[in-house]
PDB file of N, CA and C in Angstrom:
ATOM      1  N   UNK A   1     -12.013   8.743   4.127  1.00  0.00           N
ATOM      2  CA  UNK A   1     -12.164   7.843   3.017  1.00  0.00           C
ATOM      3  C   UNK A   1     -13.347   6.918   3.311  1.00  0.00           C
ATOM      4  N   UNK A   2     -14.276   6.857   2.384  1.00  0.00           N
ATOM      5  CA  UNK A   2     -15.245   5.973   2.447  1.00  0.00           C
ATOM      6  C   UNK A   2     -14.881   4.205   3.004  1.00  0.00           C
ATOM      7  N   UNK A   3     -15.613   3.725   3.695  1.00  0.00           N
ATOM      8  CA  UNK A   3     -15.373   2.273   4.482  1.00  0.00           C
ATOM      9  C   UNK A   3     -16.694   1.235   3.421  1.00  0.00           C
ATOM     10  N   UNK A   4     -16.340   0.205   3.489  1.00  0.00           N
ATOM     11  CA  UNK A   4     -17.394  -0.870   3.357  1.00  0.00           C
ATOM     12  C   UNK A   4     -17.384  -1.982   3.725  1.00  0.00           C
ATOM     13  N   UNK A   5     -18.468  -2.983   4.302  1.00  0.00           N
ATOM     14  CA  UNK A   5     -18.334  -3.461   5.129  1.00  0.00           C
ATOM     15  C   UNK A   5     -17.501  -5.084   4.459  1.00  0.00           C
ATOM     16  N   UNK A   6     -16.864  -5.828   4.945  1.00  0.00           N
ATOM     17  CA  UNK A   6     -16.114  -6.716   4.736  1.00  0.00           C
ATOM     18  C   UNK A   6     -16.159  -7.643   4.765  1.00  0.00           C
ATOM     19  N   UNK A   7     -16.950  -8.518   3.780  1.00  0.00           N
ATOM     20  CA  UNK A   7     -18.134  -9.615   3.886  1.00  0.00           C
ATOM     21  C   UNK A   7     -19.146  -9.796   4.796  1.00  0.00           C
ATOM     22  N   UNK A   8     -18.801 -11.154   6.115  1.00  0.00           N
ATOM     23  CA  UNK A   8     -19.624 -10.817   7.264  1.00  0.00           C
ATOM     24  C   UNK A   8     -19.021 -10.955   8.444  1.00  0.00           C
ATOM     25  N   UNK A   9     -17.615 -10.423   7.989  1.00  0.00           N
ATOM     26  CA  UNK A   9     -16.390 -10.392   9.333  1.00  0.00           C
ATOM     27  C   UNK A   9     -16.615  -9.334  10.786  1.00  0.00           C
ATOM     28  N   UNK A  10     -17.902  -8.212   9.833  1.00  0.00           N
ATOM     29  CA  UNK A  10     -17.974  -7.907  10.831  1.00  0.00           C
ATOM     30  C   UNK A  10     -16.518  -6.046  10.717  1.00  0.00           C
ATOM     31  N   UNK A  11     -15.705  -6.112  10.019  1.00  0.00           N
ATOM     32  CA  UNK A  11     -14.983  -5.243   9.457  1.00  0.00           C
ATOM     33  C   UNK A  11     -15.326  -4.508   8.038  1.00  0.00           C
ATOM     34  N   UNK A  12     -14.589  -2.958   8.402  1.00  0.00           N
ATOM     35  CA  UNK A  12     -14.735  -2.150   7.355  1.00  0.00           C
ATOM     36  C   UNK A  12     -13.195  -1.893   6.587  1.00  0.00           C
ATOM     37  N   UNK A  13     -13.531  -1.911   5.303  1.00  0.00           N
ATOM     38  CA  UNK A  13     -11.695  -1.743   4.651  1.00  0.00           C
ATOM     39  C   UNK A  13     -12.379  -0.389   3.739  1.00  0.00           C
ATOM     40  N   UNK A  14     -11.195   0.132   3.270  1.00  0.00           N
ATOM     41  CA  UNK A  14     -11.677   1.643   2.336  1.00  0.00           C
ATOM     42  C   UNK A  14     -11.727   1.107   1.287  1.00  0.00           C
ATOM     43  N   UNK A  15     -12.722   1.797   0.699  1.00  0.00           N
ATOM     44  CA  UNK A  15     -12.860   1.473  -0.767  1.00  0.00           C
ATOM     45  C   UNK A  15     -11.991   1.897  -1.292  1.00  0.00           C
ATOM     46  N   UNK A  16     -10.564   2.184  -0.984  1.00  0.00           N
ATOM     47  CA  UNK A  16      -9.792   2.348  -2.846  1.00  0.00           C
ATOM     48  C   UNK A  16      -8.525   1.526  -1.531  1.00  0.00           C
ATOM     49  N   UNK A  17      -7.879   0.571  -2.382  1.00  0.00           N
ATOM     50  CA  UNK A  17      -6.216  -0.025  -2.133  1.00  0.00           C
ATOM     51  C   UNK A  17      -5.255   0.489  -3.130  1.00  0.00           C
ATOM     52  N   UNK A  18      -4.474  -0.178  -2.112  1.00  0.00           N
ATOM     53  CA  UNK A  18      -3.450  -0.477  -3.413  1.00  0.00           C
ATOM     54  C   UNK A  18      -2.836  -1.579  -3.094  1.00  0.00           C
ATOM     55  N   UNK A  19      -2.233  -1.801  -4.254  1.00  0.00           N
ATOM     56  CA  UNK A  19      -1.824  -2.927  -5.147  1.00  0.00           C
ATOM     57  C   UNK A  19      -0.066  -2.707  -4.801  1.00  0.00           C
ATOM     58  N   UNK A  20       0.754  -3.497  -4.921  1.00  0.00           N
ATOM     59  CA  UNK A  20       2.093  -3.542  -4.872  1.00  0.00           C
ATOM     60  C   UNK A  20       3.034  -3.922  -5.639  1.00  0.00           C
ATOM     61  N   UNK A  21       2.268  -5.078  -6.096  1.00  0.00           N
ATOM     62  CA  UNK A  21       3.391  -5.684  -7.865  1.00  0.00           C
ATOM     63  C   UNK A  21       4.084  -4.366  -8.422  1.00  0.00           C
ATOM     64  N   UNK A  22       3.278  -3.773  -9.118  1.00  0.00           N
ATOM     65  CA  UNK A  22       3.612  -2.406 -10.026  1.00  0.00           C
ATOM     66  C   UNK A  22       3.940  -1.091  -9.472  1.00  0.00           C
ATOM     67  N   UNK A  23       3.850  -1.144  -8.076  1.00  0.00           N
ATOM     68  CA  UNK A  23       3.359   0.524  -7.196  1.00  0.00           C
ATOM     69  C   UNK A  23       5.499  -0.051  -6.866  1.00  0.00           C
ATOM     70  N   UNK A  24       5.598  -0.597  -6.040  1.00  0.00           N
ATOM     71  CA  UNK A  24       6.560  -0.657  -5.050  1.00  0.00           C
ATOM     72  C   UNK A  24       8.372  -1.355  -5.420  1.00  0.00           C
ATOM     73  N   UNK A  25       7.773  -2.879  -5.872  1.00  0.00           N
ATOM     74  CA  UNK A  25       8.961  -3.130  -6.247  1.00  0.00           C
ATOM     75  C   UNK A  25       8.921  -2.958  -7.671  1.00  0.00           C
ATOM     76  N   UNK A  26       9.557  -1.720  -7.912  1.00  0.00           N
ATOM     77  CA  UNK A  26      10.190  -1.402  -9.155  1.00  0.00           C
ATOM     78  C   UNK A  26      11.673  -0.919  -8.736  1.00  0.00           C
ATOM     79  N   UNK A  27      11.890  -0.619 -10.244  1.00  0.00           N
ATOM     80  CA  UNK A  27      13.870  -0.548 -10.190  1.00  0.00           C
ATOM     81  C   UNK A  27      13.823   0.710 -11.123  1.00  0.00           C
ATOM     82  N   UNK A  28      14.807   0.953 -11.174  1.00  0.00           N
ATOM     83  CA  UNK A  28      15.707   2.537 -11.869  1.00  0.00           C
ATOM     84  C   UNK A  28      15.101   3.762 -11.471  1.00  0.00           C
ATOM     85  N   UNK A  29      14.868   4.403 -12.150  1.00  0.00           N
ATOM     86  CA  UNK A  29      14.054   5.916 -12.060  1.00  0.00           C
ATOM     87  C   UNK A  29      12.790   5.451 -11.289  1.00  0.00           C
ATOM     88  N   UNK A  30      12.136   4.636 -11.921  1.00  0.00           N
ATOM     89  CA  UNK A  30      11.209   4.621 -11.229  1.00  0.00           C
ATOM     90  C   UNK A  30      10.800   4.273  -9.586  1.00  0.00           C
ATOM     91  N   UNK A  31      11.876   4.209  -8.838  1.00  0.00           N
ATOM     92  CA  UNK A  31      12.097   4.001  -7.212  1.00  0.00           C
ATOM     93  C   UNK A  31      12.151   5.169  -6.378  1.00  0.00           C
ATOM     94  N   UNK A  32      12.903   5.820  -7.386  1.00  0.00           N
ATOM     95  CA  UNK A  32      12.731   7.218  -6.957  1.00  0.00           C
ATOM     96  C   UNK A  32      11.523   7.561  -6.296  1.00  0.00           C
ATOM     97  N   UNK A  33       9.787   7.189  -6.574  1.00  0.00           N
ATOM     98  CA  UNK A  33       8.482   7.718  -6.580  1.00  0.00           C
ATOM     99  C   UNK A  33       7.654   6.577  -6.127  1.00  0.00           C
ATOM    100  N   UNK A  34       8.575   5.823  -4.962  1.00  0.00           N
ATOM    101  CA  UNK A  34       8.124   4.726  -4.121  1.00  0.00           C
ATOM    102  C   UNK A  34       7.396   5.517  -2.658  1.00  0.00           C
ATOM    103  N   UNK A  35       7.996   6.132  -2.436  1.00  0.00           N
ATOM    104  CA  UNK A  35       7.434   6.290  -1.076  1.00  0.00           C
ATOM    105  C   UNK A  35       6.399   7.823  -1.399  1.00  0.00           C
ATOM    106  N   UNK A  36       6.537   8.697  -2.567  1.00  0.00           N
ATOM    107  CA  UNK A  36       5.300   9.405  -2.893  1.00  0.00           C
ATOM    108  C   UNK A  36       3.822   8.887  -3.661  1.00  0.00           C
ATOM    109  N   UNK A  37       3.890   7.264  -4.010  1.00  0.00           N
ATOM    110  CA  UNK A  37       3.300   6.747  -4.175  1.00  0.00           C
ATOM    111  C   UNK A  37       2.130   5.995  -2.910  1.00  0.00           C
ATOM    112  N   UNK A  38       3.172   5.640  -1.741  1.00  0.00           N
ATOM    113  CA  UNK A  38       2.207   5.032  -0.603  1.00  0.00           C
ATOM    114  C   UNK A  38       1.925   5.984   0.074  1.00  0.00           C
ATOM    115  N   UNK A  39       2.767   7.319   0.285  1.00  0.00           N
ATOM    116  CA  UNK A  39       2.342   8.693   0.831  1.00  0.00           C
ATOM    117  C   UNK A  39       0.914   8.984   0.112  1.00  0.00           C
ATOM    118  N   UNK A  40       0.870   9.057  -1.111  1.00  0.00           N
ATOM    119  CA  UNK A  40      -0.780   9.069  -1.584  1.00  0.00           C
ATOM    120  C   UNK A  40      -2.002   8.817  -1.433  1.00  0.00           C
ATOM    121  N   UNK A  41      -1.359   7.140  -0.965  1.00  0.00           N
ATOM    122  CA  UNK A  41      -2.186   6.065  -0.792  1.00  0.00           C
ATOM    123  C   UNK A  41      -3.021   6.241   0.572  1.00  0.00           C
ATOM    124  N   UNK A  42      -2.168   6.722   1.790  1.00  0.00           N
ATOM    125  CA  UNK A  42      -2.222   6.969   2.780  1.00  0.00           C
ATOM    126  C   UNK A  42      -2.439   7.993   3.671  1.00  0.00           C
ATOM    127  N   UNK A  43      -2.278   9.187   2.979  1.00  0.00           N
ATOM    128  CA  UNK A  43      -2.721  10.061   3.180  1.00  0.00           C
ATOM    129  C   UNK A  43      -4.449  10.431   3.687  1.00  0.00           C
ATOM    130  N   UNK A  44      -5.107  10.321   2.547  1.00  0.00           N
ATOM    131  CA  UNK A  44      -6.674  10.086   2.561  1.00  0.00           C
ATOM    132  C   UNK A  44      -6.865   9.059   3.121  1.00  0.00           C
ATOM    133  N   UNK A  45      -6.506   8.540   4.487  1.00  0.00           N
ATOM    134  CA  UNK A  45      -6.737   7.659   4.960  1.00  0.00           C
ATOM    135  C   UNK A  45      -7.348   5.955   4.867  1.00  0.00           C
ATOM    136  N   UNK A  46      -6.582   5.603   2.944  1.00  0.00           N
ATOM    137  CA  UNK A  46      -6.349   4.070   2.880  1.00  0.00           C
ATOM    138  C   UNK A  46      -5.921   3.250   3.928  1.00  0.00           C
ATOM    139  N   UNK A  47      -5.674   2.114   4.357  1.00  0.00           N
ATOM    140  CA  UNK A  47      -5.298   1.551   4.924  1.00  0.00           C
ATOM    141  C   UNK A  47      -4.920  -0.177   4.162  1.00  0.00           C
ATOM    142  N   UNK A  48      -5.793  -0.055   3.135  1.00  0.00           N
ATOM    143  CA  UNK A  48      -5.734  -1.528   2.759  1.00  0.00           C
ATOM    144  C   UNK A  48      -5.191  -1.750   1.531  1.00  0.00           C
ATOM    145  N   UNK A  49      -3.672  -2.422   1.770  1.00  0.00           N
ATOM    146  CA  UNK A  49      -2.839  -3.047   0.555  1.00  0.00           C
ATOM    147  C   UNK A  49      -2.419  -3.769   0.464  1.00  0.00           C
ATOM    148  N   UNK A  50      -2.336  -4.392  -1.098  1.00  0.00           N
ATOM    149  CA  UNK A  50      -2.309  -5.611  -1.485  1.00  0.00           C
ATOM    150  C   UNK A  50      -1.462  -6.218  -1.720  1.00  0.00           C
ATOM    151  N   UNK A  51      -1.018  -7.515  -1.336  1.00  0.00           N
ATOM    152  CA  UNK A  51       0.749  -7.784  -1.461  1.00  0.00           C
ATOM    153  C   UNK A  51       0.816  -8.769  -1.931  1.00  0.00           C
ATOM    154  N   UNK A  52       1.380  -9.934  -2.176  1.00  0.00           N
ATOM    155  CA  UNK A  52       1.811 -11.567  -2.692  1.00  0.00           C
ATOM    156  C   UNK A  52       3.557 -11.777  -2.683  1.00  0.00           C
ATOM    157  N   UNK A  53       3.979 -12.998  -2.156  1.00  0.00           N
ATOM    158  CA  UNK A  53       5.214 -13.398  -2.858  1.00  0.00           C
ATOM    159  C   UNK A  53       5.351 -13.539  -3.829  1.00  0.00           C
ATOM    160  N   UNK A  54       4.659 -13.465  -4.979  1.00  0.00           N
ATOM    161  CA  UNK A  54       5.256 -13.496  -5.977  1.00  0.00           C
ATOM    162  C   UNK A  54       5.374 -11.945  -6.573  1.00  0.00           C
ATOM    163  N   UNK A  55       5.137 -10.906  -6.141  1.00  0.00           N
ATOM    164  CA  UNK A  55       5.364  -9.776  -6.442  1.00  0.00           C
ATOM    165  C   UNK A  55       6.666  -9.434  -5.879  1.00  0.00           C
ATOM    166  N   UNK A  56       7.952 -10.368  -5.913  1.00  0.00           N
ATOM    167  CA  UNK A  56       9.253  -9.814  -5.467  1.00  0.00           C
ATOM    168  C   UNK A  56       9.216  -9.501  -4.252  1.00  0.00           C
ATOM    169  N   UNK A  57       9.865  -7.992  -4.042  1.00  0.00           N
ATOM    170  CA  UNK A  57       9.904  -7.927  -2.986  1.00  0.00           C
ATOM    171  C   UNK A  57       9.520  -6.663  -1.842  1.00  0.00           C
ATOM    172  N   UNK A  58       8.239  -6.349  -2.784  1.00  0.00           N
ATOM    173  CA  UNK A  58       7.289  -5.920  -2.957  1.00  0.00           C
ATOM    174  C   UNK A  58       6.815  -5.536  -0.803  1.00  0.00           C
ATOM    175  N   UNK A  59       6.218  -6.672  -0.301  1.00  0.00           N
ATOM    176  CA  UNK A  59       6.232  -6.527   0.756  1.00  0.00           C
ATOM    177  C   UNK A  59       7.432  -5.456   1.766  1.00  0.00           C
ATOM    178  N   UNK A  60       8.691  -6.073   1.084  1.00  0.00           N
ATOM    179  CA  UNK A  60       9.876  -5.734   1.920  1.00  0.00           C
ATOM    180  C   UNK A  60      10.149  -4.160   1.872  1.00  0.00           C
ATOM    181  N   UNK A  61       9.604  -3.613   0.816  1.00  0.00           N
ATOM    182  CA  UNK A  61      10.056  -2.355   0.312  1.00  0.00           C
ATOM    183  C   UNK A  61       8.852  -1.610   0.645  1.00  0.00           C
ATOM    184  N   UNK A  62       7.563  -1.941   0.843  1.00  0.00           N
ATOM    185  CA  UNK A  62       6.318  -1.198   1.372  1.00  0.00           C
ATOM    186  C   UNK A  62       7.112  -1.188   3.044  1.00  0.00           C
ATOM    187  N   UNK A  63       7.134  -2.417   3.359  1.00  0.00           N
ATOM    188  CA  UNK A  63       7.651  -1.887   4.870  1.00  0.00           C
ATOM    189  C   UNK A  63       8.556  -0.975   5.389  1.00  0.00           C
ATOM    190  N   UNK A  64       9.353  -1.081   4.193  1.00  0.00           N
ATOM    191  CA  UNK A  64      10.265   0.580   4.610  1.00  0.00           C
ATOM    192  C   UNK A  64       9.804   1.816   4.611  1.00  0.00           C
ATOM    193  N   UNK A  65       8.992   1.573   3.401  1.00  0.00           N
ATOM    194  CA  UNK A  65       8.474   3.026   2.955  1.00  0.00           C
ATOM    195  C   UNK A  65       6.901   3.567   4.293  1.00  0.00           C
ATOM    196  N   UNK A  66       6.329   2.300   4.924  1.00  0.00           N
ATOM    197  CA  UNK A  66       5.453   3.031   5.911  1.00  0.00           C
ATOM    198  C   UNK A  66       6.289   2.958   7.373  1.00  0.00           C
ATOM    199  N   UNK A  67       7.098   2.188   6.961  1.00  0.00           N
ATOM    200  CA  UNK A  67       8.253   2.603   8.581  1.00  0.00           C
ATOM    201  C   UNK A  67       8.683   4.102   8.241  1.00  0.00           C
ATOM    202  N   UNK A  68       8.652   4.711   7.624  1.00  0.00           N
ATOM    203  CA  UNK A  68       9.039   6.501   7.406  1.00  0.00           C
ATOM    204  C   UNK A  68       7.680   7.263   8.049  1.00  0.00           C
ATOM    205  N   UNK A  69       6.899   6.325   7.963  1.00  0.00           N
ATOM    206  CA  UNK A  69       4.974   6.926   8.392  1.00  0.00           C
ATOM    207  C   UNK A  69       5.041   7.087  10.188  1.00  0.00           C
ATOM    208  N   UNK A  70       5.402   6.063  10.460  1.00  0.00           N
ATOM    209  CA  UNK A  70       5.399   5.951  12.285  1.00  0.00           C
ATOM    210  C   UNK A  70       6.199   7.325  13.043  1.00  0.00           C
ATOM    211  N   UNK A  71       4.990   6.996  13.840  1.00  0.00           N
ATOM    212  CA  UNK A  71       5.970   8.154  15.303  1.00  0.00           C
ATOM    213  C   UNK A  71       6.120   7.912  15.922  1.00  0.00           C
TER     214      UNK A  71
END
């Protein structure tokens, strides 16, 4: 995945993220297609996503879904 450089930190992040409000904490059917969503993301070697408290609980539920990623 393409890198660019990251103001003047001196770091590279990939050009495509994701976002979490809308990707992660969701409810009903749509939870079902939580963890083939960051599997996507991650695959092509993203690394950089976007989180806030006010996106629920958003954080809490990405961390499960890349705790399935580790070996």
């Amino acid at each position: 995945m393409e890198q660019r450089a990251f103001g003047k930190t001196g770091m590279s992040v990939p050009c495509v993220g994701m976002g979490t409000w809308q990707t992660v904490d969701v409810r009903g059917l749509l939870a079902e297609h939580r963890h083939r969503v960051t599997d996507a993301a991650f695959e092509p070697g993203s690394t950089f996503v976007e989180s806030s408290p006010p996106f629920g609980h958003a954080a809490q539920v990405l961390g499960r879904a890349l705790n399935r990623r580790r070996t």
